[in-house]
Structure formats: C-alpha cells, structure tokens
C-alpha atoms as a PDB file:
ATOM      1  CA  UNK A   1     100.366  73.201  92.274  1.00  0.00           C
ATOM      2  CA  UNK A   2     101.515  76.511  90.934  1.00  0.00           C
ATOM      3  CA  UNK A   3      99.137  78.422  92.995  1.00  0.00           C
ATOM      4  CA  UNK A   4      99.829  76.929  96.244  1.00  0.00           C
ATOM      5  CA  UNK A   5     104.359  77.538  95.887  1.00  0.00           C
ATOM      6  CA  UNK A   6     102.973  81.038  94.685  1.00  0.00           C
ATOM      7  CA  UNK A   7     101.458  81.142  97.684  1.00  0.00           C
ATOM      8  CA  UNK A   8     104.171  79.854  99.702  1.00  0.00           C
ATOM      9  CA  UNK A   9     106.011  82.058  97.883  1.00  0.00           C
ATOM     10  CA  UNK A  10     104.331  85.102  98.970  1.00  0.00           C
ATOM     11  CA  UNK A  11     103.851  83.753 102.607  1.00  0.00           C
ATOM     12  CA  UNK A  12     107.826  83.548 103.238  1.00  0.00           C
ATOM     13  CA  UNK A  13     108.500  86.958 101.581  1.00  0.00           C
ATOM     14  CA  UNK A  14     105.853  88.237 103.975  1.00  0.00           C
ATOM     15  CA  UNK A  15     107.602  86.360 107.159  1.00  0.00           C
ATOM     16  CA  UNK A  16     110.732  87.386 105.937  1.00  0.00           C
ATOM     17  CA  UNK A  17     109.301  91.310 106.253  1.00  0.00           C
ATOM     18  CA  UNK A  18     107.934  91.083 109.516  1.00  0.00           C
ATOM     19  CA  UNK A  19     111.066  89.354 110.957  1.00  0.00           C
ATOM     20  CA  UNK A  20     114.051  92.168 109.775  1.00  0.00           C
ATOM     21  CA  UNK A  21     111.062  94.417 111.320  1.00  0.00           C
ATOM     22  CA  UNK A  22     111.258  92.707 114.468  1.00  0.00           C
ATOM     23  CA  UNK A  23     114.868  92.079 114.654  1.00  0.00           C
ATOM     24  CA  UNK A  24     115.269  96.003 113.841  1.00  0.00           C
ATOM     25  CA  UNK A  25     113.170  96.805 116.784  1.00  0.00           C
ATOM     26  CA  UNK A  26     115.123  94.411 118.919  1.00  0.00           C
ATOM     27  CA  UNK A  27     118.134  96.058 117.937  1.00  0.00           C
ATOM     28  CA  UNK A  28     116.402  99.388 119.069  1.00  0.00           C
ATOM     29  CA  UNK A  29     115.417  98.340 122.443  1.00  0.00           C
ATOM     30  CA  UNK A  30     118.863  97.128 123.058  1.00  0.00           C
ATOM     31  CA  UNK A  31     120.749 100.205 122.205  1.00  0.00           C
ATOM     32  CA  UNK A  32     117.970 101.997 123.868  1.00  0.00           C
ATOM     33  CA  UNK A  33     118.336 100.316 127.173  1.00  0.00           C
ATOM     34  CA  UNK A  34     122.287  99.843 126.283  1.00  0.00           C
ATOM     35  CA  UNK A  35     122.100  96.303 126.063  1.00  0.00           C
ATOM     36  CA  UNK A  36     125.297  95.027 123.748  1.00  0.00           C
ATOM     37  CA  UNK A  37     125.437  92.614 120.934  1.00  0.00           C
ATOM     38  CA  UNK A  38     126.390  89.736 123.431  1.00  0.00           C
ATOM     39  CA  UNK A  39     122.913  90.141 124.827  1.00  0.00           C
ATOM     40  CA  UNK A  40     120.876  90.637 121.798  1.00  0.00           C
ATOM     41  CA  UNK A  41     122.945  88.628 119.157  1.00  0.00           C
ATOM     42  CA  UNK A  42     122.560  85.132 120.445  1.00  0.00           C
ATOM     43  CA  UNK A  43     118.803  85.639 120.760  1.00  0.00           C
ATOM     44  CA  UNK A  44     118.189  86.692 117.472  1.00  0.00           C
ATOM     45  CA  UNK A  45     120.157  83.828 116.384  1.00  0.00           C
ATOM     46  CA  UNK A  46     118.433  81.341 118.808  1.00  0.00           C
ATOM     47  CA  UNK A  47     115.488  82.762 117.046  1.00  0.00           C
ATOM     48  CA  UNK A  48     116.103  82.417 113.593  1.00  0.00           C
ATOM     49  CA  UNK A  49     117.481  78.993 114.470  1.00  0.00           C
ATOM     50  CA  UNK A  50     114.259  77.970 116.081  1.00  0.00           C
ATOM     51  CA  UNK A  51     112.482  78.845 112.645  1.00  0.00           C
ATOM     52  CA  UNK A  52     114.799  77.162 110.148  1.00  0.00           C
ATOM     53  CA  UNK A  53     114.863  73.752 112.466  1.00  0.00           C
ATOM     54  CA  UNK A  54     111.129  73.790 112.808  1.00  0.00           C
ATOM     55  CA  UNK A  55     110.368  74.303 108.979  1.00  0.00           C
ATOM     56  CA  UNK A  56     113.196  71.712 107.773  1.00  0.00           C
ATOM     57  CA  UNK A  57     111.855  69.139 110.491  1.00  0.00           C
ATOM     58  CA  UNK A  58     107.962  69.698 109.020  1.00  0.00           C
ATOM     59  CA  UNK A  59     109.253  69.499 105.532  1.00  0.00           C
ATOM     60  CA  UNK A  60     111.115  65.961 106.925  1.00  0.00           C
ATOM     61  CA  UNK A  61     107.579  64.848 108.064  1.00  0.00           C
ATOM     62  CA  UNK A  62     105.589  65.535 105.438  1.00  0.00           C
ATOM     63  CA  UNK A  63     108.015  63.272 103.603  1.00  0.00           C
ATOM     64  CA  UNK A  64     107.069  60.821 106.242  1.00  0.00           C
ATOM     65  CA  UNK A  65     110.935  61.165 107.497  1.00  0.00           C
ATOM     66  CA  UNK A  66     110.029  61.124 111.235  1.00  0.00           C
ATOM     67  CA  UNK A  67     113.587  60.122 112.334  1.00  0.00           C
ATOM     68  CA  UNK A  68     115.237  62.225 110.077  1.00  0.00           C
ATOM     69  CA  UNK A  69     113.001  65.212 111.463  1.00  0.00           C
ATOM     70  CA  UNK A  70     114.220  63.860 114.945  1.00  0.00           C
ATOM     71  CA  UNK A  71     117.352  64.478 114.150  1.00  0.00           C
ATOM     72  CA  UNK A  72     117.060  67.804 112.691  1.00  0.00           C
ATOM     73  CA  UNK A  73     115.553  68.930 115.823  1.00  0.00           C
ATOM     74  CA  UNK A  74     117.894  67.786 117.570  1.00  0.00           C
ATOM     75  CA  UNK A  75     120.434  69.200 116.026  1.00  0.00           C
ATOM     76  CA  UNK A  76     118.644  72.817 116.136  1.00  0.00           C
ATOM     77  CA  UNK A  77     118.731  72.320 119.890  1.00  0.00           C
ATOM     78  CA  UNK A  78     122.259  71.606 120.093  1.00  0.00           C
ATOM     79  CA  UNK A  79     122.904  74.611 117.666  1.00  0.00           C
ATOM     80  CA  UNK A  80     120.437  76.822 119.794  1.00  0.00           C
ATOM     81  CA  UNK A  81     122.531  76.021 122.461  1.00  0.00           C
ATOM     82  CA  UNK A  82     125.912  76.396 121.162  1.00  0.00           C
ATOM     83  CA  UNK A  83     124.415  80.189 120.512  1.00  0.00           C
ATOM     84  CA  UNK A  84     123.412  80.846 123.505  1.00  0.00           C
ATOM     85  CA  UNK A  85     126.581  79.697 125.704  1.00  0.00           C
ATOM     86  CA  UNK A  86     128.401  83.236 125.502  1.00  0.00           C
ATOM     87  CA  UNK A  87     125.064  84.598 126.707  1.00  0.00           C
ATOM     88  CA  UNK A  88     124.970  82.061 129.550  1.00  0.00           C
ATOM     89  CA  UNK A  89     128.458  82.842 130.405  1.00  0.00           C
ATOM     90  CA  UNK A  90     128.027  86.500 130.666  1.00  0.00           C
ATOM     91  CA  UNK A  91     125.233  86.175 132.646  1.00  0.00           C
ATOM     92  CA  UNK A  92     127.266  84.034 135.236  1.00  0.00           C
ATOM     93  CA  UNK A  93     129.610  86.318 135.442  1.00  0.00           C
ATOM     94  CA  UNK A  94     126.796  88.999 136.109  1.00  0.00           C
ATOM     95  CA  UNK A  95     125.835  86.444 138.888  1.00  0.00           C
ATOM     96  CA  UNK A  96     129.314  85.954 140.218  1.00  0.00           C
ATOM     97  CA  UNK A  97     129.865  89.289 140.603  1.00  0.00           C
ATOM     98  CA  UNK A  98     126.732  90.344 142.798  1.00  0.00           C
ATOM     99  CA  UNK A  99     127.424  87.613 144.928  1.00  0.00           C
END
C-alpha cells in the first residue's frame, strides 16, 4: 500500500513537471507569434480541466460510482465549455469581420 501512493506520489509530481513545462512553452509560442491571453488562456484551462475531470471520474469508478463519474464528466464538459466561450466569441468576431 505504501509503495504504490509513493508511487503515485512520485507519478503526479512528475506530471505536474512536465505540464508547467508545457504550459511555459505554450506561453512562448503565443508571445512569439503574438497570440494574447484570450487565445492561449482558455486552452490551457480547457486543458487542465480535461485532466482534473478525467482523474476525479476514474477515481468515481474505481469506487464503482459509474453515475457519479457520469456526472463529473459532465460537468467537466460544461466547465470546458464555459472556458472556452470568450475564445469562441473572439473567433466570431475574427469571422465577422473577414466576411
């Protein structure tokens, strides 16, 4: 038991690593191609997001929750989206005003 939350342990703090790398490279190419935060933010967040709704739904099933993990998807989806919407409206305003 010890040796496999040790292990989890280590297996986070290792995810956790590689993710600020990525997000700091992310940040890199968007100030490199002079993207703005309203571009870049709500993916990262749609990202991390993703990850937290997937791990608490998996933790739900091995519990043998399967509706509760249903619902925890579902509201990661809903949250996802909610992120995403000022992204979605600045891209239809991109749209609108090529057209």
């Amino acid at each position: 038991m010890a040796l496999t939350l040790i292990t989890g342990l280590v297996i986070v703090w290792i995810s956790a690593t590689v993710a600020s790398q990525v997000a700091g490279s992310l940040r890199k190419v968007a100030e490199t191609a002079a993207l703005g935060s309203v571009y870049i933010s709500p993916v990262l967040k749609c990202i991390g997001i993703g990850l937290v709704t997937h791990l608490a739904a998996q933790v739900c099933r091995d519990a043998q929750q399967g509706s509760l993990a249903s619902a925890v998807e579902l509201c990661g989806t809903l949250c996802a989206l909610y992120v995403s919407l000022p992204l979605v409206e600045s891209l239809l305003a991109t749209a609108e005003k090529l057209l």
